[in-house]
Protein backbone atom coordinates (compact mmCIF):
# COMPACT_ATOMS: atom_id res chain seq x y z
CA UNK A 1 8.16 -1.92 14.89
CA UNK A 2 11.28 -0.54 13.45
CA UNK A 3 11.78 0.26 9.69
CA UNK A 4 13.90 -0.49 7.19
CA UNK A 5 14.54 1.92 4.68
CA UNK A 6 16.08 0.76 1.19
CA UNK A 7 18.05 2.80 -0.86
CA UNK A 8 15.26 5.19 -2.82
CA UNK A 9 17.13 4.16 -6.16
CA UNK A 10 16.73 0.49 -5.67
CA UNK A 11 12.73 -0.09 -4.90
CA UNK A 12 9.58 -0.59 -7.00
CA UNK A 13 7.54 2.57 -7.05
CA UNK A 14 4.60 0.38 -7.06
CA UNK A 15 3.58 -2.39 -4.76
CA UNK A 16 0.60 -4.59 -5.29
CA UNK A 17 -0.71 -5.61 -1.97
CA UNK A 18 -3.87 -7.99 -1.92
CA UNK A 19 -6.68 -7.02 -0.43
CA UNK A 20 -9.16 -9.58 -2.10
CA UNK A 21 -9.20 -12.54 0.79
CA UNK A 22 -12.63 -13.80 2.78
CA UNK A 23 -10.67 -14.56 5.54
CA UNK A 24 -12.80 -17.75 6.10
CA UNK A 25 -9.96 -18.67 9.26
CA UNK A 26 -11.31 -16.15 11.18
CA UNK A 27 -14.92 -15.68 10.51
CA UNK A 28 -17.47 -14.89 12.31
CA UNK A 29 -14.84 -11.96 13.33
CA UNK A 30 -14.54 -11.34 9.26
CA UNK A 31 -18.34 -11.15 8.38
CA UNK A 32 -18.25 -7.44 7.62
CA UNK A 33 -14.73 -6.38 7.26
CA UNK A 34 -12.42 -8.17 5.11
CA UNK A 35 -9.50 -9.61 6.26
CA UNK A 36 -6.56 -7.03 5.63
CA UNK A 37 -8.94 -4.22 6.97
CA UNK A 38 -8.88 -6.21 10.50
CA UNK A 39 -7.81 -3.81 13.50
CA UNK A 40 -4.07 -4.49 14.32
CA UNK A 41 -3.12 -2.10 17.51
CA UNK A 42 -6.01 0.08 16.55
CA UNK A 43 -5.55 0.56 12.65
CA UNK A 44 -6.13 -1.78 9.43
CA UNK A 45 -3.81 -4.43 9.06
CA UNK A 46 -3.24 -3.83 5.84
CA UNK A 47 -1.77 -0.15 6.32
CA UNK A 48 0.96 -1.67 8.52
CA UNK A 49 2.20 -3.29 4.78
CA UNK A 50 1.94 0.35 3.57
CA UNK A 51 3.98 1.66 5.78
CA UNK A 52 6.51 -1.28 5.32
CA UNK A 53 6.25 -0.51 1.67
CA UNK A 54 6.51 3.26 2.06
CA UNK A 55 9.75 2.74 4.21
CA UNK A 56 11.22 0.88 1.22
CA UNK A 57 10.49 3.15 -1.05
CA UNK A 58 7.41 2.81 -2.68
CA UNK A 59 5.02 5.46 -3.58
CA UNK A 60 1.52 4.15 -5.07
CA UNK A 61 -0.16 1.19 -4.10
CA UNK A 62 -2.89 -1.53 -6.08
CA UNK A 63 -5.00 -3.09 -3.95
CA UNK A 64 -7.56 -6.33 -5.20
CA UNK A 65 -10.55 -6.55 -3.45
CA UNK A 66 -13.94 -8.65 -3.00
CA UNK A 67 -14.98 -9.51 -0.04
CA UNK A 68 -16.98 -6.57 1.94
CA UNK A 69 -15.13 -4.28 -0.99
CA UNK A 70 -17.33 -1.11 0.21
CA UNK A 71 -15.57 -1.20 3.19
CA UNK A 72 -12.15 0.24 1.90
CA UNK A 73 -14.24 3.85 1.03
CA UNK A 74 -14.88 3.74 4.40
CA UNK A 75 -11.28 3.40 5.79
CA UNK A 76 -9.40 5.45 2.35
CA UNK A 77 -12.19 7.73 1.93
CA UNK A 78 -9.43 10.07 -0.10
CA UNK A 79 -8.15 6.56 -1.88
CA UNK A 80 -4.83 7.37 -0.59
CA UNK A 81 -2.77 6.46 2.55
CA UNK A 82 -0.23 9.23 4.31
CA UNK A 83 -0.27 11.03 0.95
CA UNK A 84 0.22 8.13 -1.55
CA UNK A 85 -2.41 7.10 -3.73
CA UNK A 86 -4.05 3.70 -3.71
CA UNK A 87 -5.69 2.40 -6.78
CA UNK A 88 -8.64 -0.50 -5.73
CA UNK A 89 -9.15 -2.94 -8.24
CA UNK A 90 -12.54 -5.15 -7.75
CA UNK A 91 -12.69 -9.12 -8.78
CA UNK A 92 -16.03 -10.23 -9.15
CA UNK A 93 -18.12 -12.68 -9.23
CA UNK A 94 -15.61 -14.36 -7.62
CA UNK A 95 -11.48 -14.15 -5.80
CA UNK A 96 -9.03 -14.96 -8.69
CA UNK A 97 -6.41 -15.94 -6.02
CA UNK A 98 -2.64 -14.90 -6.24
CA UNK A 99 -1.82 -14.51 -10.18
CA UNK A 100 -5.29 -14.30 -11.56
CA UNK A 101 -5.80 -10.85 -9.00
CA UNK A 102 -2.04 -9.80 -10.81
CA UNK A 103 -3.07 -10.62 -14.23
CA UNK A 104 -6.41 -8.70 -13.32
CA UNK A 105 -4.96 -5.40 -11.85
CA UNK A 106 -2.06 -5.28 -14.59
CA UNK A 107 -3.11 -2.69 -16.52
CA UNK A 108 -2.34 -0.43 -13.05
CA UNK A 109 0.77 -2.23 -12.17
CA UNK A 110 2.91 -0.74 -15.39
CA UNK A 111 6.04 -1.34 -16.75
CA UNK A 112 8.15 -1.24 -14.22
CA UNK A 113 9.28 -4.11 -11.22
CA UNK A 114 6.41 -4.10 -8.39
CA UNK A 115 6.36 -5.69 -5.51
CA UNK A 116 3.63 -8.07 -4.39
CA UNK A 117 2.65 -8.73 -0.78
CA UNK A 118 0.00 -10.18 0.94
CA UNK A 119 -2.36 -7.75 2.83
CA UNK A 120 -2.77 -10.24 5.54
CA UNK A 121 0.84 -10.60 6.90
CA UNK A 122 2.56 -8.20 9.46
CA UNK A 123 5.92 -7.78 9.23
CA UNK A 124 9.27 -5.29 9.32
CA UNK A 125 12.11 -7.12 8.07
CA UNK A 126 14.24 -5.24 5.59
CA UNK A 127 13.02 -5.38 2.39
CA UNK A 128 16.49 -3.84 1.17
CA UNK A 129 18.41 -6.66 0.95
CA UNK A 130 15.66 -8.23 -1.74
CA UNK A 131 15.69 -5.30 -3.52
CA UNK A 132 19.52 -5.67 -4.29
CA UNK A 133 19.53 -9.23 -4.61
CA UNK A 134 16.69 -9.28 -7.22
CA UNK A 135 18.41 -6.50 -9.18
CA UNK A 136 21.83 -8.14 -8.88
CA UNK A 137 20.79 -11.83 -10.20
CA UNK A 138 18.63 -10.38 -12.62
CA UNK A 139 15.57 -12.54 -11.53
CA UNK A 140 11.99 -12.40 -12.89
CA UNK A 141 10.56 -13.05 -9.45
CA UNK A 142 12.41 -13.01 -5.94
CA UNK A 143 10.87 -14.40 -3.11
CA UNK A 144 11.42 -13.53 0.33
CA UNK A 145 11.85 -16.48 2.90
CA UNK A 146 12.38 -17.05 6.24
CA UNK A 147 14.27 -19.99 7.63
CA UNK A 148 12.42 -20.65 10.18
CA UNK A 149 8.60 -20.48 11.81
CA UNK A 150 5.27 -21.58 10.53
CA UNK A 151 4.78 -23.46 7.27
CA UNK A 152 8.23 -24.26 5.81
CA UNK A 153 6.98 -25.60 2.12
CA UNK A 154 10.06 -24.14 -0.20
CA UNK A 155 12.67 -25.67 -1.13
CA UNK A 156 15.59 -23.31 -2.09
CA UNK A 157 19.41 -23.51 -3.34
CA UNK A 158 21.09 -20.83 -1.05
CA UNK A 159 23.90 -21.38 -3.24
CA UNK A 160 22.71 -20.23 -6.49
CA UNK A 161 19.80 -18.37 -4.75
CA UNK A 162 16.99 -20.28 -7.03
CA UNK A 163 14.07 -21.59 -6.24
CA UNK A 164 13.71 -25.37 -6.40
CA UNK A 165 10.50 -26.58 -5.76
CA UNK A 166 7.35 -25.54 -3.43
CA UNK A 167 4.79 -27.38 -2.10
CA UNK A 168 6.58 -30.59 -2.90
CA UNK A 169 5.67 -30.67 -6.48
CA UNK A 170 8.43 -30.74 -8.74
CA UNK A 171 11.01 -32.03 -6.62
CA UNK A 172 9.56 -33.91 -3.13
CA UNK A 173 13.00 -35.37 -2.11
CA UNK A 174 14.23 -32.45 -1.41
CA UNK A 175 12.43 -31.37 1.49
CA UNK A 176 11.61 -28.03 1.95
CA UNK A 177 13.15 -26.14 4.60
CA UNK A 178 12.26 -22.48 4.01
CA UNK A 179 8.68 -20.16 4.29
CA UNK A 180 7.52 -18.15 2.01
CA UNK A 181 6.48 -14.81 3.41
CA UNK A 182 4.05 -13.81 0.89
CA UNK A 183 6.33 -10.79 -0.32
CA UNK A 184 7.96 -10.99 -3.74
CA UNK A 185 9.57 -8.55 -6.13
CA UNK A 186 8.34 -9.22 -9.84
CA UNK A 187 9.42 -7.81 -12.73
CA UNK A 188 6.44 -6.90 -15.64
CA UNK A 189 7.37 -9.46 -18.01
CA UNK A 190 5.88 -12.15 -15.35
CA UNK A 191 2.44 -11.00 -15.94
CA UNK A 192 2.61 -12.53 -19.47
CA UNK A 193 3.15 -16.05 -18.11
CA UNK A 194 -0.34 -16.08 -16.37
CA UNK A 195 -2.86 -17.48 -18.00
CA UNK A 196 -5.67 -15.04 -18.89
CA UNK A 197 -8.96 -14.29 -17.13
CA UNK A 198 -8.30 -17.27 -14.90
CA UNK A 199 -8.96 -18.18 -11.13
CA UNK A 200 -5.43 -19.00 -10.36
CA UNK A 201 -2.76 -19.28 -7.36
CA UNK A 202 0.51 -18.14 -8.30
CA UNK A 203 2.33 -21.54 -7.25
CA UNK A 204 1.43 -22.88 -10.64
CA UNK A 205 3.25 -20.37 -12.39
CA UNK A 206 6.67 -20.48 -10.82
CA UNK A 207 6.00 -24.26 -10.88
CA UNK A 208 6.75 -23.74 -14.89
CA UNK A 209 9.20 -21.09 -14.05
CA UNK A 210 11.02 -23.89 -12.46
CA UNK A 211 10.30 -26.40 -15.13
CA UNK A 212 11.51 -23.88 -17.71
CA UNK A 213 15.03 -22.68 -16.11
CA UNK A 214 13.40 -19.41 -15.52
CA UNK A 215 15.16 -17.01 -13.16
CA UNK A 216 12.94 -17.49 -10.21
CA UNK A 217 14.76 -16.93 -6.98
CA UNK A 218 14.83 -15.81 -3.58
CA UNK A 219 16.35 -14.95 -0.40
CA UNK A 220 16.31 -16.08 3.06
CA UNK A 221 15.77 -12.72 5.63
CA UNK A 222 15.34 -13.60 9.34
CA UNK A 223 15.99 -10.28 11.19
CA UNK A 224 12.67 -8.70 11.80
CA UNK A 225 9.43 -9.79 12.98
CA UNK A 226 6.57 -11.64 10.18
CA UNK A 227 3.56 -12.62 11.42
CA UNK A 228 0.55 -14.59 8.99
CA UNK A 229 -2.25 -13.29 10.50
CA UNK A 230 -4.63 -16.25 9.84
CA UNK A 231 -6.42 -17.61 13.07
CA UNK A 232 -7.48 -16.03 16.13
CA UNK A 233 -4.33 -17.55 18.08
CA UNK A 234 -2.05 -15.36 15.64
CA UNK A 235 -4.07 -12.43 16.15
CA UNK A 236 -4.14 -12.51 19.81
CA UNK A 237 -0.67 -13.01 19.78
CA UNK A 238 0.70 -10.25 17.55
CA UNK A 239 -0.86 -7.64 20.05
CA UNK A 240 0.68 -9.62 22.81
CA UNK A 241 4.02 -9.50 20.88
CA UNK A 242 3.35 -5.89 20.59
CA UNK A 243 2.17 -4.69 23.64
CA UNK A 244 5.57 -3.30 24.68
CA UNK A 245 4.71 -0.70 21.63
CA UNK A 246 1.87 1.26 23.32
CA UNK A 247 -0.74 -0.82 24.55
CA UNK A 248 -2.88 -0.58 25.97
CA UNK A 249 -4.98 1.02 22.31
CA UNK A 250 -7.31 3.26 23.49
CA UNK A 251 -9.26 5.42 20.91
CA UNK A 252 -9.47 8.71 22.04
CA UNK A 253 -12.96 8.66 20.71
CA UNK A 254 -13.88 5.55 22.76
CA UNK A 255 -16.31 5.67 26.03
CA UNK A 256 -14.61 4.09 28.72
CA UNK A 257 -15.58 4.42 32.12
CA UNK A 258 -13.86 5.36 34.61
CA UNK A 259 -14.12 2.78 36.59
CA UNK A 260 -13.13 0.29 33.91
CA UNK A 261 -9.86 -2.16 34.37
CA UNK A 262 -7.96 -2.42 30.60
CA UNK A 263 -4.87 -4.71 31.50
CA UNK A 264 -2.44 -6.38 28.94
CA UNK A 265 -2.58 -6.21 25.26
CA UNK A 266 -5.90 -4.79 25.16
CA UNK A 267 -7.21 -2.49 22.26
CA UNK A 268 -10.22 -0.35 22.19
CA UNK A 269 -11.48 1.19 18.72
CA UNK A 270 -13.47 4.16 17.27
CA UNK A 271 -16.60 4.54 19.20
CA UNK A 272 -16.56 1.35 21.31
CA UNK A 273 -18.16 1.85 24.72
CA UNK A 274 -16.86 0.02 28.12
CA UNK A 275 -19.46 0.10 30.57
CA UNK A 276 -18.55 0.92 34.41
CA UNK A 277 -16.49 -1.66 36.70
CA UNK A 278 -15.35 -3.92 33.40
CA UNK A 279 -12.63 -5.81 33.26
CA UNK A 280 -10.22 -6.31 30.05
CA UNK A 281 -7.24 -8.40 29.93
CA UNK A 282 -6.11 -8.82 26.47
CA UNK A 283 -8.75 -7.74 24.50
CA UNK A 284 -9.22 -6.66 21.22
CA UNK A 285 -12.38 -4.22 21.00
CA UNK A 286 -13.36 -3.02 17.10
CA UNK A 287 -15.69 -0.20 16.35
CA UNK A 288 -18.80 0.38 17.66
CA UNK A 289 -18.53 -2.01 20.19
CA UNK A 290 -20.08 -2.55 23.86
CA UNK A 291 -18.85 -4.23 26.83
CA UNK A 292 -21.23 -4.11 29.53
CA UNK A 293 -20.96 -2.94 32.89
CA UNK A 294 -19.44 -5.54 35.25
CA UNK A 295 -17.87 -7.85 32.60
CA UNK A 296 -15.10 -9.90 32.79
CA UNK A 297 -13.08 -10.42 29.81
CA UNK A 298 -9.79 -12.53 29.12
CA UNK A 299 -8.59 -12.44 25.47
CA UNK A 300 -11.26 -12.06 23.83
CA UNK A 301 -12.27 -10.49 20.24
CA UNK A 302 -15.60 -8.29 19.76
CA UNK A 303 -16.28 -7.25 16.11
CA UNK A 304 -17.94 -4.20 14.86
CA UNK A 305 -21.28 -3.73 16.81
CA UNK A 306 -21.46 -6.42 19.00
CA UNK A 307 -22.19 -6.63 22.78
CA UNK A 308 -20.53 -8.73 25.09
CA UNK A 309 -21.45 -9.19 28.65
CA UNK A 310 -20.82 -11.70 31.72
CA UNK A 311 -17.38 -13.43 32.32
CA UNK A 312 -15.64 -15.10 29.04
CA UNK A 313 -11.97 -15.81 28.68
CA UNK A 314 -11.44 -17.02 24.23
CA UNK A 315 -15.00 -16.12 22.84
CA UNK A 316 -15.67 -13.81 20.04
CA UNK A 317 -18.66 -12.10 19.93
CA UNK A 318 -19.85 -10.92 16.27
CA UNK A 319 -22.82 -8.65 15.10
CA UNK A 320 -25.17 -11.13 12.71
């Protein structure tokens, strides 16, 4: 995917990325990884934001977690990703959603404007633009929208570049026409409008930004590719979208014999093994994984550890 580089001068050293869904849309597939550690084109999801972020400038990363939270040693054994460090933050006994995971994490997040982006997204557009326009309206919060594709639910003033309503709340006559991609530039002063120690989205808050003539705004960039990562259809499909970009993924330290067919969009991770005279047409293989000899597969998903054998076109198979 190409990058977008901002100017150094203008981005958030730190970026805030979270890392704390169950990904209940995609289960059983998420019962021992969580969500933005999912296998895009043979690597996390969630370092494809890194290397979004690191393009735009930024240089240390805070990352919520919960769900199977042991499995981020595993993947950042060093806590850091190509040389910048990553500081894990854990919510328990429970996910405190969107602003209670910021309110949470803010004694790591600093002084300074961060940026905030959900670790289940994939996406390249240019995160310059934001930077500027934040800086030049002298916003609290900018979110970045895109005009057009998947759930349109914000309604925005392109005019004066503020945020009306979302969700039709505040203002339902208006109609929202934008999406929000999950990526917004904050500065630290937001953190004091959360209400403490609280499970608690973040639409609430800009809610009473909005009520209060707060400078909550945004900005409408459709160049690039976003994806929301949140069913099995979306997955299948970014590697499909992809799949001019290398595929198929083959681990080098994957067994697959030689006799196996790997056609389309397939990927094959860390020690999976593909038995003699398979078949795999857009496939997306995790670690540890076996497909046994003879089997014919057509877009399907096998976890971490599980088997799958026999003919199956859109079945997942999932260790218990």
């Amino acid at each position: 995917m190409p990058r977008h580089r901002a100017r150094v001068n203008s981005a958030p050293r730190t970026a805030f990325v979270l890392g704390a869904g169950l990904g209940t849309r995609l289960r059983p597939l998420t019962n021992r990884r969580p969500k933005p550690l999912i296998p895009v084109a043979n690597r996390p999801l969630i370092t494809h934001a890194f290397d979004h972020l690191i393009a735009a400038g930024v240089e240390r990363f805070v990352v919520n977690t919960h769900w199977c939270a042991e499995r981020y040693a595993e993947f950042f054994p060093d806590g850091k990703w190509r040389g910048h460090p990553i500081t894990f933050v854990h919510e328990s006994p429970e996910v405190l959603e969107t602003a209670g995971g910021i309110w949470h994490a803010r004694a790591h997040l600093g002084d300074s404007p961060f940026i905030v982006y959900n670790g289940d997204i994939l996406s390249d557009l240019p995160l310059a633009p934001a930077l500027d326009a934040h800086r030049a309206a002298g916003n609290e919060v900018t979110l970045i929208l895109r005009s057009h594709g998947g759930n349109t639910n914000v309604a925005f003033d392109d005019a004066s570049g503020r945020i009306l309503d979302l969700r039709r709340t505040l203002r339902p006559e208006l109609g929202p026409r934008h999406l929000f991609t999950g990526i917004y530039i904050v500065e630290p002063q937001f953190i004091a409008r959360i209400p403490a120690a609280q499970k608690l989205s973040v639409v609430p808050v800009f809610h009473e930004m909005i009520r209060a003539g707060a400078k909550l705004g945004g900005i409408a960039l459709d160049d690039g590719a976003w994806w929301d990562l949140g069913s099995r259809s979306e997955y299948l499909a970014v590697h499909a979208a992809l799949a001019g970009k290398g595929a198929p993924w083959i681990s080098h330290c994957a067994g697959v014999a030689r006799t196996a067919k790997i056609l389309g969009a397939t990927a094959i991770g860390t020690g999976a093994e593909i038995g003699a005279g398979a078949m795999l047409q857009d496939c997306i293989i995790w670690q540890n994984a076996t497909v046994v000899a003879g089997s014919r597969l057509t877009r399907c998903i096998i976890a971490d550890g599980a088997t799958a054998s026999g003919e199956h076109t859109d079945v997942d198979f999932a260790a218990q």
